[in-house]
C-alpha atoms as a PDB file:
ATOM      1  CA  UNK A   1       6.864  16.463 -12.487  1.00  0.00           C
ATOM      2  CA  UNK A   2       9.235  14.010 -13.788  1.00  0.00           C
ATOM      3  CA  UNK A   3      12.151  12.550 -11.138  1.00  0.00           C
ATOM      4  CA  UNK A   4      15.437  13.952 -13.333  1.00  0.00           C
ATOM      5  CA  UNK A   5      17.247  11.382 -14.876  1.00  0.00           C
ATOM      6  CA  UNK A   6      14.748   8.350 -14.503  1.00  0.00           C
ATOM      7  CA  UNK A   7      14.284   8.741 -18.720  1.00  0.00           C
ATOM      8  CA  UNK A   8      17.509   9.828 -19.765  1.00  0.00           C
ATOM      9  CA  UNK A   9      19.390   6.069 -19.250  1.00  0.00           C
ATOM     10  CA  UNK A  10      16.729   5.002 -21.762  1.00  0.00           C
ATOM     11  CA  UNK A  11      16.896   6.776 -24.242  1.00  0.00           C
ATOM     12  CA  UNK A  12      20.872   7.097 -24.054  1.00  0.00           C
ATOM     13  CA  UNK A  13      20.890   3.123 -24.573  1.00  0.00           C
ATOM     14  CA  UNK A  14      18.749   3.271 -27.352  1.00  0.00           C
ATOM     15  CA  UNK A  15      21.475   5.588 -29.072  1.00  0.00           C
ATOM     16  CA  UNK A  16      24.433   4.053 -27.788  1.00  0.00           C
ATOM     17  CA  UNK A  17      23.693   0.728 -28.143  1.00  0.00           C
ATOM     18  CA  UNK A  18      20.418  -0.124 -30.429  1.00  0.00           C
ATOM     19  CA  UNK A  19      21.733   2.293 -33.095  1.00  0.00           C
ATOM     20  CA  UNK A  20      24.968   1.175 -33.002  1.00  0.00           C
ATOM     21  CA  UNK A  21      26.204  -0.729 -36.590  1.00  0.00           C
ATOM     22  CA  UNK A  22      22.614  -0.498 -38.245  1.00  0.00           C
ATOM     23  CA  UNK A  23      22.406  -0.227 -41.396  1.00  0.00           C
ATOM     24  CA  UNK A  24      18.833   1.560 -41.644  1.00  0.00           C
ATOM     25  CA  UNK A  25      17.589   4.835 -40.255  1.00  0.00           C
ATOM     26  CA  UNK A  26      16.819   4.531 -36.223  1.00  0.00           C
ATOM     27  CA  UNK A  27      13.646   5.457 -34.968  1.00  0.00           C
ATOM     28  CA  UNK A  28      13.346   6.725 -31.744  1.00  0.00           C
ATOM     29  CA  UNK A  29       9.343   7.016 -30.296  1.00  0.00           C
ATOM     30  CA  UNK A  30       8.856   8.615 -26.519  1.00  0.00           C
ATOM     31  CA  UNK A  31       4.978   8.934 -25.589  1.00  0.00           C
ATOM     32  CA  UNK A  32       3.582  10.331 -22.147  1.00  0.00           C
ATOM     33  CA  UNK A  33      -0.168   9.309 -21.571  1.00  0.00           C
ATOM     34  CA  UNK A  34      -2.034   9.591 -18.134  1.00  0.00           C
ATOM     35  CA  UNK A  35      -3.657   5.818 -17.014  1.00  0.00           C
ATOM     36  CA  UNK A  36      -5.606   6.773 -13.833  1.00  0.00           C
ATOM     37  CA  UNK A  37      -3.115   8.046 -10.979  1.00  0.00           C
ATOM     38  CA  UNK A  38      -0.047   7.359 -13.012  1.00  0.00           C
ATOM     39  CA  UNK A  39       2.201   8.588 -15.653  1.00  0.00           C
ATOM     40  CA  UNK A  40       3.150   5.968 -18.122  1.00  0.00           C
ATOM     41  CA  UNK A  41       6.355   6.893 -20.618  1.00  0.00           C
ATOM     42  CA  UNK A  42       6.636   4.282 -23.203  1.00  0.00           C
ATOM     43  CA  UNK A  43      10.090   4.788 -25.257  1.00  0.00           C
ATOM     44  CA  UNK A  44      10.577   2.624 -28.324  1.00  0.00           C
ATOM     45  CA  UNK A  45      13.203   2.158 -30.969  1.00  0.00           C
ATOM     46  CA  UNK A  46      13.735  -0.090 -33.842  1.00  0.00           C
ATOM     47  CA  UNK A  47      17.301  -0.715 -33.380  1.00  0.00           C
ATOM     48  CA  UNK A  48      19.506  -4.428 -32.659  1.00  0.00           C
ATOM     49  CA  UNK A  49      16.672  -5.142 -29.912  1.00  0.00           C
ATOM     50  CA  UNK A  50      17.728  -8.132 -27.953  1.00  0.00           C
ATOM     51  CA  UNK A  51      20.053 -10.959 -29.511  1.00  0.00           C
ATOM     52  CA  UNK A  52      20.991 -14.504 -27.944  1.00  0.00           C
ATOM     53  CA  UNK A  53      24.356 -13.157 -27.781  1.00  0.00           C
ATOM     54  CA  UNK A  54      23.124 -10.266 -25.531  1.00  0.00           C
ATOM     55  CA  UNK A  55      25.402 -10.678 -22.304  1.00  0.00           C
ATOM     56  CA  UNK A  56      22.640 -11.457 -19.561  1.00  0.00           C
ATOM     57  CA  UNK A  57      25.500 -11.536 -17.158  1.00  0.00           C
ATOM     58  CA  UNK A  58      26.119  -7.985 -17.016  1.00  0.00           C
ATOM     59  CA  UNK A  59      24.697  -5.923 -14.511  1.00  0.00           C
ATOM     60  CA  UNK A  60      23.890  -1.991 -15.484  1.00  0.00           C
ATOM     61  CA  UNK A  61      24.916   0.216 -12.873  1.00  0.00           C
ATOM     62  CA  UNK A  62      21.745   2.183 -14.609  1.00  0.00           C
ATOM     63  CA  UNK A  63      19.605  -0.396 -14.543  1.00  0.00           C
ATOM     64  CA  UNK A  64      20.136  -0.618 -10.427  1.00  0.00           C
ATOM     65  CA  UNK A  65      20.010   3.294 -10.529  1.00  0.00           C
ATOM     66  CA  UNK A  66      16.837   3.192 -11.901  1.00  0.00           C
ATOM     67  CA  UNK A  67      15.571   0.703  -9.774  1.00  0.00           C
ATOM     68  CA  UNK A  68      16.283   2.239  -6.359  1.00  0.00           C
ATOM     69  CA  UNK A  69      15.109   6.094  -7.590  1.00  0.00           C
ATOM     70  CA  UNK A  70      11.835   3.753  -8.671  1.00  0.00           C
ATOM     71  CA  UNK A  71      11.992   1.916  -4.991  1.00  0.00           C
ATOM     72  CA  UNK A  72      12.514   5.211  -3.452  1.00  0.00           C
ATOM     73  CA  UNK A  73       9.688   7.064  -5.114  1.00  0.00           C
ATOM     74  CA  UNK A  74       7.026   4.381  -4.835  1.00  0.00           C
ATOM     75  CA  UNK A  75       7.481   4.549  -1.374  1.00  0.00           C
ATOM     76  CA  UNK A  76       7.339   8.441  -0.826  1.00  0.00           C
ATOM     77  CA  UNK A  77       4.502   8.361  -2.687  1.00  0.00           C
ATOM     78  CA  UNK A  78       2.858   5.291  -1.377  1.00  0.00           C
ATOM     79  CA  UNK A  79       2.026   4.236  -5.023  1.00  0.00           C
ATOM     80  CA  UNK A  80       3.325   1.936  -7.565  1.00  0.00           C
ATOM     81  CA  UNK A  81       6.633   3.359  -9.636  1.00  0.00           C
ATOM     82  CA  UNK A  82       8.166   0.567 -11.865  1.00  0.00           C
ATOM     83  CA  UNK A  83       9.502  -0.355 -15.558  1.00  0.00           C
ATOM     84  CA  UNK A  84       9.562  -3.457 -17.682  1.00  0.00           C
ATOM     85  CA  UNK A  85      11.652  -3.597 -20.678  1.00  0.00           C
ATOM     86  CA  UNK A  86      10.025  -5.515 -23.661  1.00  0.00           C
ATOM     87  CA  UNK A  87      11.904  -6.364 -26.866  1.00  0.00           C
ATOM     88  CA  UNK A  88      10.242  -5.880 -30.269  1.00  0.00           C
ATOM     89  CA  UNK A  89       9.039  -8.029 -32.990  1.00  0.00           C
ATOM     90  CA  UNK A  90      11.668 -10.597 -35.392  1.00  0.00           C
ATOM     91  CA  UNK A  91      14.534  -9.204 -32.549  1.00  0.00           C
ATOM     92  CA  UNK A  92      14.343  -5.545 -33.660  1.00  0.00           C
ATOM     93  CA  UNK A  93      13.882  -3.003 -31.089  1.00  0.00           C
ATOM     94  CA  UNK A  94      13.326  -2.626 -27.223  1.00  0.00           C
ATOM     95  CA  UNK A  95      10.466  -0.967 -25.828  1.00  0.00           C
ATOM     96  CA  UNK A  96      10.855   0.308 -22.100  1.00  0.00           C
ATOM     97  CA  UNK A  97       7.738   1.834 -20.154  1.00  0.00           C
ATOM     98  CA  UNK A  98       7.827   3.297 -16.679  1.00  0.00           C
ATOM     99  CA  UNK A  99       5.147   3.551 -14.806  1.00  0.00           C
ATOM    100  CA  UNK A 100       5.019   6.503 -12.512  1.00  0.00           C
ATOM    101  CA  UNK A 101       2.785   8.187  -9.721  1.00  0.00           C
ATOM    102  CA  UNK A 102       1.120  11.419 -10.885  1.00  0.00           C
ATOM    103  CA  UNK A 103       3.384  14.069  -9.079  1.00  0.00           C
ATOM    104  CA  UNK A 104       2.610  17.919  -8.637  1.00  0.00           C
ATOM    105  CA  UNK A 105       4.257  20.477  -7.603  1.00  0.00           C
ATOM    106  CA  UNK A 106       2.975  22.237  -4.451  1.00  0.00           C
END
């Protein structure tokens, strides 16, 4: 089982903003594998990716969502839930994993 909405934000950003004014098809990737006791979800595009003009300022009100569901599950769980957002190669494309505990339903 997947925690609703812990994927969505990241894949909605990619759209919204990674797409947005390219001028070549955007590729969206989302891959599920199994590493021991957790779930790993590894969604990558080839959009903008991260510029220096990127505002570093701004603080996502997802971003915080995300962070306290992850907070929140870890601890239920007593595992290790988190994300890391990596940009891609030349400043094209963000890749965002998540790392979750192996949940099933009872």
């Amino acid at each position: 089982m997947i925690p609703s909405m812990l994927i969505q934000p990241f894949i909605e950003n990619s759209i919204l903003h990674g797409f947005s004014g390219i001028d070549y098809p955007g590729k969206l990737l989302i891959r599920f594998s199994q590493e021991a006791a957790q779930l790993s979800v590894k969604i990558s595009d080839n959009g903008k990716g991260f510029t220096a003009q990127t505002d570093k300022t701004h603080v996502s009100r997802a971003s915080q969502i995300i962070e306290d569901r992850l907070y929140l599950l870890a601890k239920q769980y007593r595992s290790k839930a988190n994300y890391r957002i990596d940009s891609g190669e030349e400043g094209k494309g963000v890749t965002a994993v998540i790392s979750l505990p192996i949940i099933t339903q009872s």
